[in-house]
PDB file of N, CA and C in Angstrom:
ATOM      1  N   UNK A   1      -6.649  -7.009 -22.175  1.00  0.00           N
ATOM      2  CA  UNK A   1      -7.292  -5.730 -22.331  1.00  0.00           C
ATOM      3  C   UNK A   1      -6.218  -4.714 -22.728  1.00  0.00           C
ATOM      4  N   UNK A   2      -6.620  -3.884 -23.835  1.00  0.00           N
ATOM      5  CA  UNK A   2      -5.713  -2.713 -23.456  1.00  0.00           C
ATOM      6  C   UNK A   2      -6.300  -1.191 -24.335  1.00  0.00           C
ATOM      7  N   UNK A   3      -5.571  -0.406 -23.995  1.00  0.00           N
ATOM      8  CA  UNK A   3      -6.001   0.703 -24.525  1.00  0.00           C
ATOM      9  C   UNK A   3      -4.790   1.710 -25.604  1.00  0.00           C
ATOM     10  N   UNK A   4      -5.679   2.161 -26.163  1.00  0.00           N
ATOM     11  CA  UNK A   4      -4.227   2.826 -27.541  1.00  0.00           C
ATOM     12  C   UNK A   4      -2.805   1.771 -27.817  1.00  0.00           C
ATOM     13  N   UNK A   5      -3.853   0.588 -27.492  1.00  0.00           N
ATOM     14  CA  UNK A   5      -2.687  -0.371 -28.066  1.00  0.00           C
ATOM     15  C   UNK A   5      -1.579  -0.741 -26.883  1.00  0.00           C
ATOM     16  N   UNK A   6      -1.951  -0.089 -26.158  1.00  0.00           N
ATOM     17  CA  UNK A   6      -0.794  -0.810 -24.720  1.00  0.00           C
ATOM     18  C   UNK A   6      -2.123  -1.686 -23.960  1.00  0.00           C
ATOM     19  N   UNK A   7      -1.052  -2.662 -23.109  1.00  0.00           N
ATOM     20  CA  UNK A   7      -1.661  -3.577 -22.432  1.00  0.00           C
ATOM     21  C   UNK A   7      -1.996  -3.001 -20.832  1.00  0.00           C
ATOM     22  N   UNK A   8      -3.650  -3.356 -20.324  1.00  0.00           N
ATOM     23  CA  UNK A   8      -3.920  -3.126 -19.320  1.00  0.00           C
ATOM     24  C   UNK A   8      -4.487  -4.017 -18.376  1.00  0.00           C
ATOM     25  N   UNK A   9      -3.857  -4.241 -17.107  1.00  0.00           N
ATOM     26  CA  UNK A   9      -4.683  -5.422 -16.796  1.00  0.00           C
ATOM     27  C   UNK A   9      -5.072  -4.571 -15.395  1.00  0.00           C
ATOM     28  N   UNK A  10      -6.339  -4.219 -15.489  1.00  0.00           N
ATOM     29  CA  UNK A  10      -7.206  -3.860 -14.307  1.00  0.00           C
ATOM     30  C   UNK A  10      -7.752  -4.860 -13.057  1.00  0.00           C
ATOM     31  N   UNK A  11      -7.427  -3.596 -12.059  1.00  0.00           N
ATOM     32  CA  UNK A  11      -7.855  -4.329 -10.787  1.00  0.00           C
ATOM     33  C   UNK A  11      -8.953  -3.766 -10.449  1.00  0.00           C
ATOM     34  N   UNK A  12      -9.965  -5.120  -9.624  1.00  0.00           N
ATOM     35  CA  UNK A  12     -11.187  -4.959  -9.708  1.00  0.00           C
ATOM     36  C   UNK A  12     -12.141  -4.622  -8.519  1.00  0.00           C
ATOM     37  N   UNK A  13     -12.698  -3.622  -7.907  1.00  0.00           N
ATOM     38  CA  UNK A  13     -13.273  -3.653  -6.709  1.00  0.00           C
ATOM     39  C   UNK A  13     -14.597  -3.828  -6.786  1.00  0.00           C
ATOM     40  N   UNK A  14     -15.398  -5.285  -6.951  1.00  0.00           N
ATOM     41  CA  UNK A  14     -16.809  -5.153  -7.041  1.00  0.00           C
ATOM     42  C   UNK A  14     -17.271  -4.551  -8.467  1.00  0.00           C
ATOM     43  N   UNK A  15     -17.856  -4.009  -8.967  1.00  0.00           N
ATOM     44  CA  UNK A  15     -18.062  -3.365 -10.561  1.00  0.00           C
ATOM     45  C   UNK A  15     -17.282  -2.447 -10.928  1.00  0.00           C
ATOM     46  N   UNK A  16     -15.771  -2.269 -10.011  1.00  0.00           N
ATOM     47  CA  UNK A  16     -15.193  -0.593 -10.704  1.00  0.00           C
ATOM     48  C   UNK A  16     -13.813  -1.472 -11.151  1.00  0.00           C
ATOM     49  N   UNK A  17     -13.447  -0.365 -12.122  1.00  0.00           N
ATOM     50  CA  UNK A  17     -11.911  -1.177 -12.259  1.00  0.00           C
ATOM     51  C   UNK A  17     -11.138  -0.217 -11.922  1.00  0.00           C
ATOM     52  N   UNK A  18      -9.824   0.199 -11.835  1.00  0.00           N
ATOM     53  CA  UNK A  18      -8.776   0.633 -11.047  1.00  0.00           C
ATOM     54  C   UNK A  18      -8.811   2.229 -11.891  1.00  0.00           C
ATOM     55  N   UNK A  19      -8.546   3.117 -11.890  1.00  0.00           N
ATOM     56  CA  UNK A  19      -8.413   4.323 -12.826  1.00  0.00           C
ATOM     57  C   UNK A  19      -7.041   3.619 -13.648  1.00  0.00           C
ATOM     58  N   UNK A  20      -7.669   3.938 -14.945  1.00  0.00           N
ATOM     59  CA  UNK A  20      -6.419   4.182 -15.846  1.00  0.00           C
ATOM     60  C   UNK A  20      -6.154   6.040 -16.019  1.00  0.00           C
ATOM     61  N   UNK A  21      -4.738   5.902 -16.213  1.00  0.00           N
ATOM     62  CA  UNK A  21      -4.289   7.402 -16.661  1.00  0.00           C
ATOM     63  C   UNK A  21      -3.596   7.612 -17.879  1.00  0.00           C
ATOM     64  N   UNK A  22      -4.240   8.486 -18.525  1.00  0.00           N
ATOM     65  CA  UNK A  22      -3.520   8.822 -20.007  1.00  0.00           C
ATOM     66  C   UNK A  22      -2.095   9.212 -19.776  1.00  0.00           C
ATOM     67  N   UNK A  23      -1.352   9.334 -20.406  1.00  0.00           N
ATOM     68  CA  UNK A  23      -0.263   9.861 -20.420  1.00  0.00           C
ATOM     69  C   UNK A  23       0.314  10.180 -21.839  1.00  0.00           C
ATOM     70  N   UNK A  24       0.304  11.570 -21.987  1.00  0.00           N
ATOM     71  CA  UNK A  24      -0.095  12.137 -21.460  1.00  0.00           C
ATOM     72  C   UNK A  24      -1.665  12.933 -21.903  1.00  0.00           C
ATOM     73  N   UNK A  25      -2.305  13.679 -20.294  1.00  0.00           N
ATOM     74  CA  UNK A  25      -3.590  13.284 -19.800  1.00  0.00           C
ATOM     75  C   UNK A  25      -4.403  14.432 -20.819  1.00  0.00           C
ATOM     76  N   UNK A  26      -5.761  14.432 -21.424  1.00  0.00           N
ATOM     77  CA  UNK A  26      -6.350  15.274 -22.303  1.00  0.00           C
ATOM     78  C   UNK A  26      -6.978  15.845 -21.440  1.00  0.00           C
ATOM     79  N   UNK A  27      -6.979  17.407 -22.323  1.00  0.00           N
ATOM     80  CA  UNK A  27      -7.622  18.240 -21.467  1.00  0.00           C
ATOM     81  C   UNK A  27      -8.420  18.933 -22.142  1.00  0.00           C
ATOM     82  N   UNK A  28      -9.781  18.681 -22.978  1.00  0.00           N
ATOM     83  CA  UNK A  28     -10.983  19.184 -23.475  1.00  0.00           C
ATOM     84  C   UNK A  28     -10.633  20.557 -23.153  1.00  0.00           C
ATOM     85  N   UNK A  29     -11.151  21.141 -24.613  1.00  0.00           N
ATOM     86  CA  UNK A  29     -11.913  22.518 -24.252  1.00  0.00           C
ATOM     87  C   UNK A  29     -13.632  22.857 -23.768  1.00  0.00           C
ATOM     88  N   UNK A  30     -13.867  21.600 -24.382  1.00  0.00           N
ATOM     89  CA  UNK A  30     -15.212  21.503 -23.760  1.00  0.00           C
ATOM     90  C   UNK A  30     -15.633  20.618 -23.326  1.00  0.00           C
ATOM     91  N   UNK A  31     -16.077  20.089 -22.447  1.00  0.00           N
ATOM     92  CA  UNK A  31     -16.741  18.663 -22.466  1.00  0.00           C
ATOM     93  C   UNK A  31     -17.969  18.090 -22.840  1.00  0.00           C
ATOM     94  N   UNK A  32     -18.870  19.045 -23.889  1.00  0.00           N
ATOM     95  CA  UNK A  32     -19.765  18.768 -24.486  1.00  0.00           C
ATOM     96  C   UNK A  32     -19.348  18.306 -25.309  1.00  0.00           C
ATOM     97  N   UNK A  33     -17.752  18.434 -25.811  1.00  0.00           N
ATOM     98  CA  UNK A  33     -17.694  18.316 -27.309  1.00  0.00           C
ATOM     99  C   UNK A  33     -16.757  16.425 -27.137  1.00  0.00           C
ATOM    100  N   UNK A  34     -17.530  15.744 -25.906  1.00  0.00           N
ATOM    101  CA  UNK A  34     -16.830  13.917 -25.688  1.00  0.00           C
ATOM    102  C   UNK A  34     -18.016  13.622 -26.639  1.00  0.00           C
ATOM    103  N   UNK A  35     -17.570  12.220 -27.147  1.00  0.00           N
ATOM    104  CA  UNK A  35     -18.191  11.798 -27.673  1.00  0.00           C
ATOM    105  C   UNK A  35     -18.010  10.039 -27.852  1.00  0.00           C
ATOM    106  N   UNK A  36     -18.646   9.148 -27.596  1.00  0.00           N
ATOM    107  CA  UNK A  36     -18.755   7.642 -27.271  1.00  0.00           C
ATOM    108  C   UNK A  36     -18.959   7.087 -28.687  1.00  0.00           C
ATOM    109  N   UNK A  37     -18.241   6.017 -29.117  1.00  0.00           N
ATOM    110  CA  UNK A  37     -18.760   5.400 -30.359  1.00  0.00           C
ATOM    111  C   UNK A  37     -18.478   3.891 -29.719  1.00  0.00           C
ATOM    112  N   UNK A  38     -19.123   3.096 -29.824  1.00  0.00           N
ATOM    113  CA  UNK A  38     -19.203   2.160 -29.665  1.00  0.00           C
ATOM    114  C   UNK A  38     -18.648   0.891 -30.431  1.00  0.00           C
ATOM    115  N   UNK A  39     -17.852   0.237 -31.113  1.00  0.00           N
ATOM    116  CA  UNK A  39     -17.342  -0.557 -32.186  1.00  0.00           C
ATOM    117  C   UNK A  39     -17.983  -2.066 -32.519  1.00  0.00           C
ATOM    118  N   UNK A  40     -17.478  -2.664 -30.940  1.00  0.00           N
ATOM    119  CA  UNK A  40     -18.044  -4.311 -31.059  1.00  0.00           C
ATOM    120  C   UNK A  40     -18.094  -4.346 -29.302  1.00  0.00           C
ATOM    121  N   UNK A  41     -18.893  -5.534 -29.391  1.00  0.00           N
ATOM    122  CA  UNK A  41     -19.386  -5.665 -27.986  1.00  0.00           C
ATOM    123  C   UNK A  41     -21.070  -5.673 -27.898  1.00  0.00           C
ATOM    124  N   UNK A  42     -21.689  -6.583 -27.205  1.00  0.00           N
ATOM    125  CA  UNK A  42     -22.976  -7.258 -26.818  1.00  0.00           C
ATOM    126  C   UNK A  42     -23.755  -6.110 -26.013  1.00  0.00           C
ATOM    127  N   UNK A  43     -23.263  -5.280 -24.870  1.00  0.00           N
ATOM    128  CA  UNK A  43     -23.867  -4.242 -24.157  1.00  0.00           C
ATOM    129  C   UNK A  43     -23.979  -2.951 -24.334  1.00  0.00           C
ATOM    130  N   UNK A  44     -23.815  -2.568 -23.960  1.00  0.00           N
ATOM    131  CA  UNK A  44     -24.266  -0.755 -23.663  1.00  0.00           C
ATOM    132  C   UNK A  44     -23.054  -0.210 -23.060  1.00  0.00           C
ATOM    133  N   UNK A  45     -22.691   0.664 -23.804  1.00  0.00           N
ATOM    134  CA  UNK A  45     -21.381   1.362 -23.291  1.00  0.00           C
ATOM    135  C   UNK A  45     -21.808   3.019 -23.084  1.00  0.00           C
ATOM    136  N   UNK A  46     -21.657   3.239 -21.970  1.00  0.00           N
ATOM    137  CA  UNK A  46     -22.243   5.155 -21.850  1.00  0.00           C
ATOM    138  C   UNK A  46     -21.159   5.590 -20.489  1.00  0.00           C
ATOM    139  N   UNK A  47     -21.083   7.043 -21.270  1.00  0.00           N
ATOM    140  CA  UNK A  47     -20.082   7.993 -20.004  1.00  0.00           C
ATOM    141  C   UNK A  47     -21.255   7.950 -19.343  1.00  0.00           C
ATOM    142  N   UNK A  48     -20.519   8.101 -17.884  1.00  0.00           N
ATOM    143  CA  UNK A  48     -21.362   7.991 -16.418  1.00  0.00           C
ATOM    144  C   UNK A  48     -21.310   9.720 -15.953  1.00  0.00           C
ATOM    145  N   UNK A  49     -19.789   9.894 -16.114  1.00  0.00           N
ATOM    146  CA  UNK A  49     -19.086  11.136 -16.148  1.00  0.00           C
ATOM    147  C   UNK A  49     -18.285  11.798 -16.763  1.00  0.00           C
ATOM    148  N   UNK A  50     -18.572  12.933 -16.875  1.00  0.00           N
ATOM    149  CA  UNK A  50     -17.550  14.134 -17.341  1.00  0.00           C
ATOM    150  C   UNK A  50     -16.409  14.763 -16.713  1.00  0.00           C
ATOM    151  N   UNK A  51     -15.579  15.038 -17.367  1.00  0.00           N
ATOM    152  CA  UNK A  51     -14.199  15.660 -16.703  1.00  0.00           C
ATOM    153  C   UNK A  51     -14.380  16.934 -15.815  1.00  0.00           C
ATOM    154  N   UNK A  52     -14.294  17.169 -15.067  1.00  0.00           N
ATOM    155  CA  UNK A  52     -14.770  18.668 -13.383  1.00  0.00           C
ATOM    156  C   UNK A  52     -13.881  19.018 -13.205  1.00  0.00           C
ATOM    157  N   UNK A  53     -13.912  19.733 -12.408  1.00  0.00           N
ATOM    158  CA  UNK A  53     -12.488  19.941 -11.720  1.00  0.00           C
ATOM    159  C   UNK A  53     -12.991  19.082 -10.043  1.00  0.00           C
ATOM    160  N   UNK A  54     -14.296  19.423  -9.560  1.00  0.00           N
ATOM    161  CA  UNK A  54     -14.834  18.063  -9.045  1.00  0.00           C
ATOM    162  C   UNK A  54     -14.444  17.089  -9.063  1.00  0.00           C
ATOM    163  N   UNK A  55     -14.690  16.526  -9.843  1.00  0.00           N
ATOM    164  CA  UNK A  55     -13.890  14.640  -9.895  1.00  0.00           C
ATOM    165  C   UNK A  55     -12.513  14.461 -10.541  1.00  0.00           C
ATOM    166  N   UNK A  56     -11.391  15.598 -10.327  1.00  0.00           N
ATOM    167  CA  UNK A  56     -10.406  15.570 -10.727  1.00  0.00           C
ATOM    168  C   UNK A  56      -9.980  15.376 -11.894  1.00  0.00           C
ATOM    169  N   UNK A  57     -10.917  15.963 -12.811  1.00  0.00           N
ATOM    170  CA  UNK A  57     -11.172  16.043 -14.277  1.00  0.00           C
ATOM    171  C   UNK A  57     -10.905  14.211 -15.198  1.00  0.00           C
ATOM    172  N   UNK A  58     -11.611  13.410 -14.560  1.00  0.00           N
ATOM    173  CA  UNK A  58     -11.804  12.082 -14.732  1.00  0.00           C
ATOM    174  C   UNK A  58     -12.731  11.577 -15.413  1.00  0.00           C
ATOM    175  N   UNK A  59     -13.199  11.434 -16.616  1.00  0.00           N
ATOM    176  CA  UNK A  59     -14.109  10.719 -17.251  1.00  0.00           C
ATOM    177  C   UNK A  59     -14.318   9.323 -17.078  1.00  0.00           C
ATOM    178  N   UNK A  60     -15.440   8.944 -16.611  1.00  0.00           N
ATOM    179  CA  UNK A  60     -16.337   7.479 -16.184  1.00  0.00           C
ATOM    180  C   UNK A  60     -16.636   7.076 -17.667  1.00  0.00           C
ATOM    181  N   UNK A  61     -16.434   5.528 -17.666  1.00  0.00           N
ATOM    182  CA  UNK A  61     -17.179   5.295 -18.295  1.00  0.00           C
ATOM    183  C   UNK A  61     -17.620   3.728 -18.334  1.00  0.00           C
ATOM    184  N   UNK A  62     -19.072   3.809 -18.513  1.00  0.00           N
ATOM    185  CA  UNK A  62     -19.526   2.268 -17.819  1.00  0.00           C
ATOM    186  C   UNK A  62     -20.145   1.132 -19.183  1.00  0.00           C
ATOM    187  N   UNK A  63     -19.177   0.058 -18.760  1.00  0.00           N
ATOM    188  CA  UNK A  63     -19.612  -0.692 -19.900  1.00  0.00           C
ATOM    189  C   UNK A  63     -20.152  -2.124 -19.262  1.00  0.00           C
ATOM    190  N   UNK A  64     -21.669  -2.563 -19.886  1.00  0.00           N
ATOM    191  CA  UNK A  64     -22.653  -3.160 -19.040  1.00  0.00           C
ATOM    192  C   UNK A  64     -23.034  -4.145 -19.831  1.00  0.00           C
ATOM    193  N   UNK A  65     -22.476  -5.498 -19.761  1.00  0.00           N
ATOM    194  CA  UNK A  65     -22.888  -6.764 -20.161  1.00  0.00           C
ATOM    195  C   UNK A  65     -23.879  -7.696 -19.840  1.00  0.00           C
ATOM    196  N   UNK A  66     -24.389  -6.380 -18.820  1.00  0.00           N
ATOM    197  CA  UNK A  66     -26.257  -6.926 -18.652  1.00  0.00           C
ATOM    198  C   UNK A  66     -25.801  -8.079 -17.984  1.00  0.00           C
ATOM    199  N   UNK A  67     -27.272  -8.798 -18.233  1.00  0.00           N
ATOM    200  CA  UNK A  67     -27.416 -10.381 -17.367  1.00  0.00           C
ATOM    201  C   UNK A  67     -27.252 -10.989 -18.278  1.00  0.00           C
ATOM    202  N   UNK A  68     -25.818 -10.899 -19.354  1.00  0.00           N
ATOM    203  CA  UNK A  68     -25.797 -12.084 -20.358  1.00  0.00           C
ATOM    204  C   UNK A  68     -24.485 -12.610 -19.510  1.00  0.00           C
ATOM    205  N   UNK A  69     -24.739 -14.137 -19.972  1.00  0.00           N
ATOM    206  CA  UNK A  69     -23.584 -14.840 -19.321  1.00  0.00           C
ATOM    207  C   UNK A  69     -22.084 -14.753 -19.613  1.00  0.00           C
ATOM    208  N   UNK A  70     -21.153 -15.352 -19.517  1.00  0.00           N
ATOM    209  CA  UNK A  70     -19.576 -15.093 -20.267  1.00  0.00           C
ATOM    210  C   UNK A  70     -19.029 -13.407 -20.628  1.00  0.00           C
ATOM    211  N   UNK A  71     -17.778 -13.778 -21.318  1.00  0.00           N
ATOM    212  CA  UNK A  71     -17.531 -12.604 -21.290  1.00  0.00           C
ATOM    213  C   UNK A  71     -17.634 -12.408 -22.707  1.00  0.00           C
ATOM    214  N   UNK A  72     -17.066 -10.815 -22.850  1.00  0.00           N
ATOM    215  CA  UNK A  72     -17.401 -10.479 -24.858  1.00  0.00           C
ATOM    216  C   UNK A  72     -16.062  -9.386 -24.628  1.00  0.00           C
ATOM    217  N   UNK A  73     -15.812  -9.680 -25.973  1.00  0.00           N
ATOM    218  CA  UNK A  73     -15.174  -8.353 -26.519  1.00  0.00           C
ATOM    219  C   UNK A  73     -15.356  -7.234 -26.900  1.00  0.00           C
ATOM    220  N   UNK A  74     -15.072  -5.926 -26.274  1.00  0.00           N
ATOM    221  CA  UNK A  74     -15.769  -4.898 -26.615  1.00  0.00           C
ATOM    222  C   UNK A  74     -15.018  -3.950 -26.987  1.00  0.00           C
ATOM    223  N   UNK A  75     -14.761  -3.131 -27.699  1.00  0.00           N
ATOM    224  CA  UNK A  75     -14.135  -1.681 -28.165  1.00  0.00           C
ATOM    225  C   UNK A  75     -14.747  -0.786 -28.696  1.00  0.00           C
ATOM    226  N   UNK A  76     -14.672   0.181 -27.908  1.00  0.00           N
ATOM    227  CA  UNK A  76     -14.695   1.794 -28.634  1.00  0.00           C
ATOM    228  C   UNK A  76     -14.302   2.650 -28.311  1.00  0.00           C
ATOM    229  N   UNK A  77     -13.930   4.092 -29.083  1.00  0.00           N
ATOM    230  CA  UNK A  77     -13.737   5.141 -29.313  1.00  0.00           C
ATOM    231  C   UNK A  77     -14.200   6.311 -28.251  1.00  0.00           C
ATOM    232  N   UNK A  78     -13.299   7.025 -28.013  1.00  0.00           N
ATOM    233  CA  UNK A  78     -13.795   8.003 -27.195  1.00  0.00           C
ATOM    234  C   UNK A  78     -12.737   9.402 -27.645  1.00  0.00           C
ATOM    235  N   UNK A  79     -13.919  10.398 -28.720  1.00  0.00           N
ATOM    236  CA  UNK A  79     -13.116  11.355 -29.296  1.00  0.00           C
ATOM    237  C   UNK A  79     -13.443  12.953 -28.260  1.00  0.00           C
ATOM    238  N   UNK A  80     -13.050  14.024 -28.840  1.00  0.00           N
ATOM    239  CA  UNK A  80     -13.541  15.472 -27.819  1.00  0.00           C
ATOM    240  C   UNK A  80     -12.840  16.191 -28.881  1.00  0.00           C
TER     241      UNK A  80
END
């Protein structure tokens, strides 16, 4: 797995995986203006959450391989 091209290997509690952290971390002017594109991959990929000052300005985002069996490759984009 990885992200912007570095390697990530997440730890797993039940359906969550570990927070990743940007470095360094984006800070929207708006958060209407996130936006999800989806690339490749079998499921449904959707933000759960938006950056708060609430949730320590942390964007969720849940990617759901349904009740299909095995695993898949998935990538996409997440612009603001």
């Amino acid at each position: 797995m990885s992200i912007n091209g570095k390697k990530w290997n997440p730890v797993w509690d039940k359906n969550s995986s570990a927070n990743y952290e940007l470095n360094p971390a984006f800070k929207p002017s708006n958060a209407d203006s996130f936006k999800l594109t989806k690339r490749t991959g079998r499921g449904a990929i959707t933000i759960m959450e938006e950056p708060t000052p609430g949730n320590d300005e942390t964007l969720v985002i849940r990617v759901d391989d349904g009740g299909i069996g095995g695993a898949d490759w998935y990538e996409f984009t997440v612009s603001w």
